[in-house]
Protein backbone atom coordinates (compact mmCIF):
# COMPACT_ATOMS: atom_id res chain seq x y z
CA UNK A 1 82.69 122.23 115.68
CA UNK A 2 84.58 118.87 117.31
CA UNK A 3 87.53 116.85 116.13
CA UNK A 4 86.58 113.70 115.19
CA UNK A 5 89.07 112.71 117.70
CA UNK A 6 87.30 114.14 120.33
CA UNK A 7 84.19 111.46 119.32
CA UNK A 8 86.26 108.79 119.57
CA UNK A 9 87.74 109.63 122.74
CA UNK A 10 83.96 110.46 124.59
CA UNK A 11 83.17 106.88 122.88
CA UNK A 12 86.12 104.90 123.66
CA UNK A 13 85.74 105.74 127.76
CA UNK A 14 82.19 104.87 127.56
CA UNK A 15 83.25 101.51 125.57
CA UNK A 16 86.11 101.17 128.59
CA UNK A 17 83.59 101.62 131.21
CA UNK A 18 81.10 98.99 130.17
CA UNK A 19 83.59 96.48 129.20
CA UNK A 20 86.76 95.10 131.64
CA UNK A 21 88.19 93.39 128.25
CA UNK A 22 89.05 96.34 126.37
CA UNK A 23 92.77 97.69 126.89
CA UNK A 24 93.93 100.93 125.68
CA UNK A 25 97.48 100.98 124.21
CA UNK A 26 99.32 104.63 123.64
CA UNK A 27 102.47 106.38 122.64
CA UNK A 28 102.79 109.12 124.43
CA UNK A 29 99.94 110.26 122.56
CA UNK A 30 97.36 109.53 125.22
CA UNK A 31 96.15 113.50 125.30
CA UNK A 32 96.52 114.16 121.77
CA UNK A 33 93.68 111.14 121.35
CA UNK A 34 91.26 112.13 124.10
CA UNK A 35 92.43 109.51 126.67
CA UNK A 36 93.16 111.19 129.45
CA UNK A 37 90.24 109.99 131.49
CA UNK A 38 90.68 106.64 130.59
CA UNK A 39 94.09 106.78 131.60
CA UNK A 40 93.02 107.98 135.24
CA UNK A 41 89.81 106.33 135.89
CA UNK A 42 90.21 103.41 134.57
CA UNK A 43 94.39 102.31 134.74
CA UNK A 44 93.96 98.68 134.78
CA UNK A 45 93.11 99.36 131.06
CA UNK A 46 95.32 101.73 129.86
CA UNK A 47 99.53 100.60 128.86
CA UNK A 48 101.88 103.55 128.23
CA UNK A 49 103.96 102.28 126.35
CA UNK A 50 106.07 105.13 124.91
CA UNK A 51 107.23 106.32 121.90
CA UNK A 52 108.15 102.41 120.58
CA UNK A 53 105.16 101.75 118.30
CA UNK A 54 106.60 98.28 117.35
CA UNK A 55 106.65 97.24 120.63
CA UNK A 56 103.31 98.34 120.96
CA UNK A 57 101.93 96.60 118.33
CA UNK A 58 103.37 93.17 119.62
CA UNK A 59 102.33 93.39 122.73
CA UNK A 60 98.15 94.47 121.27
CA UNK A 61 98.76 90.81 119.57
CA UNK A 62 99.25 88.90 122.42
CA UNK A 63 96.27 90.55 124.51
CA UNK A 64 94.15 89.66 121.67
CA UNK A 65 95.22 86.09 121.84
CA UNK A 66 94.95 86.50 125.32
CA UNK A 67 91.16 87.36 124.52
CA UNK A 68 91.37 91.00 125.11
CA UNK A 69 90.20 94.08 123.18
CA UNK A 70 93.39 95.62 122.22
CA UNK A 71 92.78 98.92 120.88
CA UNK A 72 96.23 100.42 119.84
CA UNK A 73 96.35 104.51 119.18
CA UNK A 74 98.97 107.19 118.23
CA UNK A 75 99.45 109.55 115.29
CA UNK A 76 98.51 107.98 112.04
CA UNK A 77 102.35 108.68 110.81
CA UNK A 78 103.54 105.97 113.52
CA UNK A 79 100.90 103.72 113.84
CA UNK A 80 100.27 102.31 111.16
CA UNK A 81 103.39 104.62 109.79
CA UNK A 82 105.97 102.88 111.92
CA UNK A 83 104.57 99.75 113.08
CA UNK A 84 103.23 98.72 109.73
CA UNK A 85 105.03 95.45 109.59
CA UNK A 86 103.65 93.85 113.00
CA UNK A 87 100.29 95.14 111.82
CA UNK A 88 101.35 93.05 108.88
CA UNK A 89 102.78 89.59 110.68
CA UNK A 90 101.62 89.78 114.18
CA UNK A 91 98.14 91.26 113.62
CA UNK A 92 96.47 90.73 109.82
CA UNK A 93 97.96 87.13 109.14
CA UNK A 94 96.57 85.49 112.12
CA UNK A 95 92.99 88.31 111.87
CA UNK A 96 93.97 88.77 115.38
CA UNK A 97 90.89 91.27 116.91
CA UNK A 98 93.25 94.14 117.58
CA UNK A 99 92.04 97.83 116.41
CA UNK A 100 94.67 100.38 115.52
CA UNK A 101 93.59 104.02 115.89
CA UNK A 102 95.55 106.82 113.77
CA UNK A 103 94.65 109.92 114.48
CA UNK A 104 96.25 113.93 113.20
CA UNK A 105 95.99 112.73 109.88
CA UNK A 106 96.12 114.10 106.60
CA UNK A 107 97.52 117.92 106.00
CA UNK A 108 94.84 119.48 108.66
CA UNK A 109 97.68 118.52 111.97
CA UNK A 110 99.29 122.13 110.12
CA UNK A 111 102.09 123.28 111.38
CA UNK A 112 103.32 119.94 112.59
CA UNK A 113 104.78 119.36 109.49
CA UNK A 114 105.30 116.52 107.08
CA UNK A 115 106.90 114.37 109.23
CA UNK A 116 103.27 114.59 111.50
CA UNK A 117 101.29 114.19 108.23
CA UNK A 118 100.31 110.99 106.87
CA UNK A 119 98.98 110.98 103.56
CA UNK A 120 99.50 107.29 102.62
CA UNK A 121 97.36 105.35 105.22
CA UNK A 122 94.80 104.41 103.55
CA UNK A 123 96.94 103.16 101.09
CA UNK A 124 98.96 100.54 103.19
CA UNK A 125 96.24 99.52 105.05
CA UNK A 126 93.75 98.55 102.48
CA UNK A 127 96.30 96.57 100.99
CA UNK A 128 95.93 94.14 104.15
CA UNK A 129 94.19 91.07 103.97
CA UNK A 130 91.36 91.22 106.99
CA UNK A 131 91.97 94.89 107.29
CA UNK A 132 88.85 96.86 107.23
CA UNK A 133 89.28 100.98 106.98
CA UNK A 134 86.69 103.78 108.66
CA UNK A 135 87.45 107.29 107.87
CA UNK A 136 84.63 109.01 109.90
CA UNK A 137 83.42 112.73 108.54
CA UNK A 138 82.77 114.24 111.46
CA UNK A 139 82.53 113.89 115.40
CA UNK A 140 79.43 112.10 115.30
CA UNK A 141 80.28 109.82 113.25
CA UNK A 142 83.59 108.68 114.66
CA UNK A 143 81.40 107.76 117.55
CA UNK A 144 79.29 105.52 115.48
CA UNK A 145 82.81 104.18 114.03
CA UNK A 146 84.39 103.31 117.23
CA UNK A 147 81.52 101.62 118.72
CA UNK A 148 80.93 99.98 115.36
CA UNK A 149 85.38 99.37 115.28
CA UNK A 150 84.87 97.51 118.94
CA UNK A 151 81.71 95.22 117.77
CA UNK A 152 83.44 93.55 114.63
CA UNK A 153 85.73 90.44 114.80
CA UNK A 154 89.17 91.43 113.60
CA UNK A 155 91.18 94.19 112.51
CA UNK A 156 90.10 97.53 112.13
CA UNK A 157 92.08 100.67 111.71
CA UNK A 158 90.02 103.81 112.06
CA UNK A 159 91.54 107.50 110.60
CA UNK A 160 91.21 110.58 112.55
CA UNK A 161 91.94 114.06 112.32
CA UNK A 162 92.98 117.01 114.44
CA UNK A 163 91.25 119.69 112.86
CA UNK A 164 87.49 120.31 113.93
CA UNK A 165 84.62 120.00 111.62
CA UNK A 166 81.30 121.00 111.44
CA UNK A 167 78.43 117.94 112.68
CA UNK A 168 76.70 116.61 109.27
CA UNK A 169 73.40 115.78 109.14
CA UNK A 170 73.57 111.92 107.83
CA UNK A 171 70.04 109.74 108.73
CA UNK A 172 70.73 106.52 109.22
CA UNK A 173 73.43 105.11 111.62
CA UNK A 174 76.94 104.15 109.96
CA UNK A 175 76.92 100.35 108.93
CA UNK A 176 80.53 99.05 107.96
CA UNK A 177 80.49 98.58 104.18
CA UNK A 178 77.47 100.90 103.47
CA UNK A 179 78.17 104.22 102.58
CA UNK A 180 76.09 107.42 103.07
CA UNK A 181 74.28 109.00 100.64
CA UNK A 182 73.75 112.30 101.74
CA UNK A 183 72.95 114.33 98.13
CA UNK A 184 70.98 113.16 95.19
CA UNK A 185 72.28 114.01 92.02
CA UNK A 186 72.09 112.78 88.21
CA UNK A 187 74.52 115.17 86.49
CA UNK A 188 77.59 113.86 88.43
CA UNK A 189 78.55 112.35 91.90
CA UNK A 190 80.95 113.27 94.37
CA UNK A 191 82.44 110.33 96.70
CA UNK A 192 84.09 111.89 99.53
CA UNK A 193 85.73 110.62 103.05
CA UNK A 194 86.48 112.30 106.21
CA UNK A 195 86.89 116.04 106.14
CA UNK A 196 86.38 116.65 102.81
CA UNK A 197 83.14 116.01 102.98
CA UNK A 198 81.76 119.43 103.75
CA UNK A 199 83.62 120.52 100.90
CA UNK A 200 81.56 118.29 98.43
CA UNK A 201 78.79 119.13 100.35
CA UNK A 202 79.26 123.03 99.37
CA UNK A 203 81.01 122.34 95.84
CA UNK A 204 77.38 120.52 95.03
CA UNK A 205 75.11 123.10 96.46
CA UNK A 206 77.33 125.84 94.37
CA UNK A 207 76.63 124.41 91.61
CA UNK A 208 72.98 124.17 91.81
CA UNK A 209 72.63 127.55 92.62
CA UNK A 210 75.44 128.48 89.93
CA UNK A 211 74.92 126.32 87.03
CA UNK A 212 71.94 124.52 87.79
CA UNK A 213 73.41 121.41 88.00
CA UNK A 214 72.25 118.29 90.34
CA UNK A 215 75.58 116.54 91.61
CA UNK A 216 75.46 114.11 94.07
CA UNK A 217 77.56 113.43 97.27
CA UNK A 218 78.25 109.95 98.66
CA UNK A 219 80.27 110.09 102.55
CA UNK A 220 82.08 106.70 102.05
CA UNK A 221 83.22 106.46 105.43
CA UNK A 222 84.19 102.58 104.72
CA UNK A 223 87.18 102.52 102.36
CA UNK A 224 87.37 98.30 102.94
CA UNK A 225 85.14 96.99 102.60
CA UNK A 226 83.80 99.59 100.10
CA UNK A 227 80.32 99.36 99.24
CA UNK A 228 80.67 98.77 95.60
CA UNK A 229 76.80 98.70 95.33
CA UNK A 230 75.92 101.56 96.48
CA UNK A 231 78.99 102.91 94.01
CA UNK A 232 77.79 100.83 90.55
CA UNK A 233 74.55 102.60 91.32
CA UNK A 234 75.00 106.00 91.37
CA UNK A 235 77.75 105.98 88.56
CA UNK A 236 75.45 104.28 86.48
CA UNK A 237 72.89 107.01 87.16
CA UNK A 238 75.63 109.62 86.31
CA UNK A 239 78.43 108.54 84.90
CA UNK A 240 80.96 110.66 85.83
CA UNK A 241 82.37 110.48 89.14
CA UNK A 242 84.68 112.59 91.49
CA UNK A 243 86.50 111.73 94.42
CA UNK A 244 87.92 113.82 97.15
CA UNK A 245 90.12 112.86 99.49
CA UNK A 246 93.11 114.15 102.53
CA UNK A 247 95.30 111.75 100.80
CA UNK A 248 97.65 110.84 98.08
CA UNK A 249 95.97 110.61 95.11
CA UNK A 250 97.35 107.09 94.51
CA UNK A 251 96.52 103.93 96.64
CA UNK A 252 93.59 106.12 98.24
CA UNK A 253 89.78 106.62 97.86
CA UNK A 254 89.81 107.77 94.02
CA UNK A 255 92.18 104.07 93.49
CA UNK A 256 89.59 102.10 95.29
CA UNK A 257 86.55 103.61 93.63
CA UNK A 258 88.36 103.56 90.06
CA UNK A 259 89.52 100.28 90.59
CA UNK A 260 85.76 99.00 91.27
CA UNK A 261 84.24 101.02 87.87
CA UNK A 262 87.19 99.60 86.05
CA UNK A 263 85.76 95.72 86.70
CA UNK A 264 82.18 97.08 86.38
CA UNK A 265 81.08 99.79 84.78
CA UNK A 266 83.98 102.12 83.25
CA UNK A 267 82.70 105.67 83.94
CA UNK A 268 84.17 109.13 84.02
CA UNK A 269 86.29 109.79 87.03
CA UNK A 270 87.99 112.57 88.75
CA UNK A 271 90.09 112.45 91.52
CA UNK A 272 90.80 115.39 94.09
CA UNK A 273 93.85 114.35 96.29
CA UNK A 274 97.24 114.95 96.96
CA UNK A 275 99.35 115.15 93.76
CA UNK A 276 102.59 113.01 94.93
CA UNK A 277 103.68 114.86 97.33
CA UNK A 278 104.96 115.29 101.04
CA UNK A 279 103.34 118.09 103.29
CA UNK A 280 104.83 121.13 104.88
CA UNK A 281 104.15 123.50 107.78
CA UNK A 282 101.39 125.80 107.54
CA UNK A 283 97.87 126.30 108.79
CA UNK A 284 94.97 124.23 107.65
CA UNK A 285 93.36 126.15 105.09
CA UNK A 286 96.81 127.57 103.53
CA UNK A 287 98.19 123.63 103.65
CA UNK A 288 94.33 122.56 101.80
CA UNK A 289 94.57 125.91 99.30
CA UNK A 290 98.26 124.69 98.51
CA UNK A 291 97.63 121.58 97.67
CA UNK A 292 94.80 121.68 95.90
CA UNK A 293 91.19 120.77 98.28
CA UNK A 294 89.46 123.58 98.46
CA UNK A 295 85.51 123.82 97.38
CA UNK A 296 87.15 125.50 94.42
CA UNK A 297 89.07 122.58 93.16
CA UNK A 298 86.40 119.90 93.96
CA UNK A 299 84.09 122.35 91.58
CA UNK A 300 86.60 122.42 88.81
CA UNK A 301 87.01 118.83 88.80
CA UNK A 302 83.27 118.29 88.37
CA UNK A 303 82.83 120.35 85.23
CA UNK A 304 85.88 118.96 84.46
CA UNK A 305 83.49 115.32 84.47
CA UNK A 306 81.04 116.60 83.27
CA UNK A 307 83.01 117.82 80.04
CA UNK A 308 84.62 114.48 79.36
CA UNK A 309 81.43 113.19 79.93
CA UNK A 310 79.77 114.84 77.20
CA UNK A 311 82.74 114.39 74.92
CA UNK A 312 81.95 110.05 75.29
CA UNK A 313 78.35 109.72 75.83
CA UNK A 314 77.22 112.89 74.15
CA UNK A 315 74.51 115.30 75.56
């Protein structure tokens, strides 16, 4: 069980160690994101720059026109949360090679409260022209995302959480814009990112076991670009779809993936999210039973699919 900010912080020192170009920007954040031995070993890359996330920002955009690696990190609520317009202005409109890092988001940071947990990321940064989004599942993978985050030209902002996970088993090696199929399924599919992937992971193998029923689960670790392929494909196959998310329900992963079947295919689709709301204090699991993602919910919603499915195509 690991944080998938814990894989990005064993990456990111092994990416700092091998390369004099990259420079790692924090906000008083620098434990919280696994930088600590960055910060010692290797201080000619590492800027403090305190709790001024705008500033930050700014200065990540001139090092990248200064031909540096820029990689800017701090809680997901302040960065992109509070430095959203330099992201904007300074960073997207000229596709300046900075990469933001947000990490404690979603409702798993607990009993930080709302004010710690951002639930509209994905939303405000997919809207960005050159922006491309990773939301890695697990540990692993957010190794595989940062190295990947460091090799692309341009912006990238990669989501992290607190919480740990359990390691998934997932074949081949993340590719930006492909996502992970890591169930087979003709009855429905599941499209999940970041933590709640275990959860679609169980809800499917429930329902085999419970209703017989073969339901499969995409990890779509790239929210932009999205792999509409991979997407047209399996809702073809199944028509009904479900998407799971640590998010608000609007401007997130079900959005994206509804948005794409809208211009495609239309197809039966269920979303598992945040229902408009702010978070609160509690622990993980309470905050996830509270607001609806649980393997319980991301069940419901499937039969739910399935139902409506029935009701348009028929048996």
């Amino acid at each position: 069980m690991k944080a998938t900010r814990d894989g990005f912080g064993e990456s990111l020192y092994e990416l700092v160690a091998a390369n004099p170009n990259i420079c790692v920007l924090a906000a008083d954040t620098a434990d919280s994101l696994r930088l600590g031995r960055i910060r010692e070993e290797f201080p000619e890359q590492f800027i403090e720059c305190g709790i001024a996330e705008g500033n930050m920002m700014s200065m990540a955009a001139g090092l990248a026109m200064a031909g540096k690696i820029p990689v800017v990190t701090s809680f997901a609520a302040f960065n992109p949360g509070r430095n959203w317009e330099q992201i904007r202005s300074s960073v997207c409109e000229a596709n300046l090679n900075v990469k933001i890092v947000g990490s404690h988001a979603g409702l798993a940071t607990g009993a930080d409260g709302s004010i710690h947990q951002m639930l509209e990321d994905i939303a405000i940064m997919s809207v960005l022209p050159n922006m491309k989004v990773l939301v890695p599942a697990d540990a692993d993978e957010a190794v595989e995302a940062t190295n990947a985050m460091i090799e692309t030209e341009g912006p990238v902002y990669l989501r992290l959480s607190r919480a740990p996970t359990e390691t998934l088993k997932q074949g081949e090696p993340l590719r930006i814009g492909r996502a992970r199929v890591l169930r087979d399924g003709e009855d429905a599919t599941v499209v999940a990112c970041g933590l709640m992937v275990p959860l679609a992971l169980q809800a499917a193998h429930e329902l085999q076991n419970e209703a017989d029923l073969r339901v499969g689960v995409v990890n779509m670790s790239t929210l932009k670009p999205l792999d509409e392929a991979t997407l047209f494909r399996l809702a073809q196959k199944a028509k009904a779809v479900v998407t799971v998310e640590e998010h608000q329900k609007i401007g997130g992963l079900g959005s994206l993936v509804a948005s794409v079947l809208a211009r495609q295919m239309p197809a039966i689709v269920e979303m598992v999210a945040v229902e408009d709301k702010f978070g609160q204090s509690g622990t993980k699991d309470e905050l996830w039973e509270h607001y609806g993602l649980t393997v319980k919910h991301v069940k419901d919603a499937i039969l739910r699919a399935l139902e409506r499915k029935v009701e348009v195509y028929g048996d």
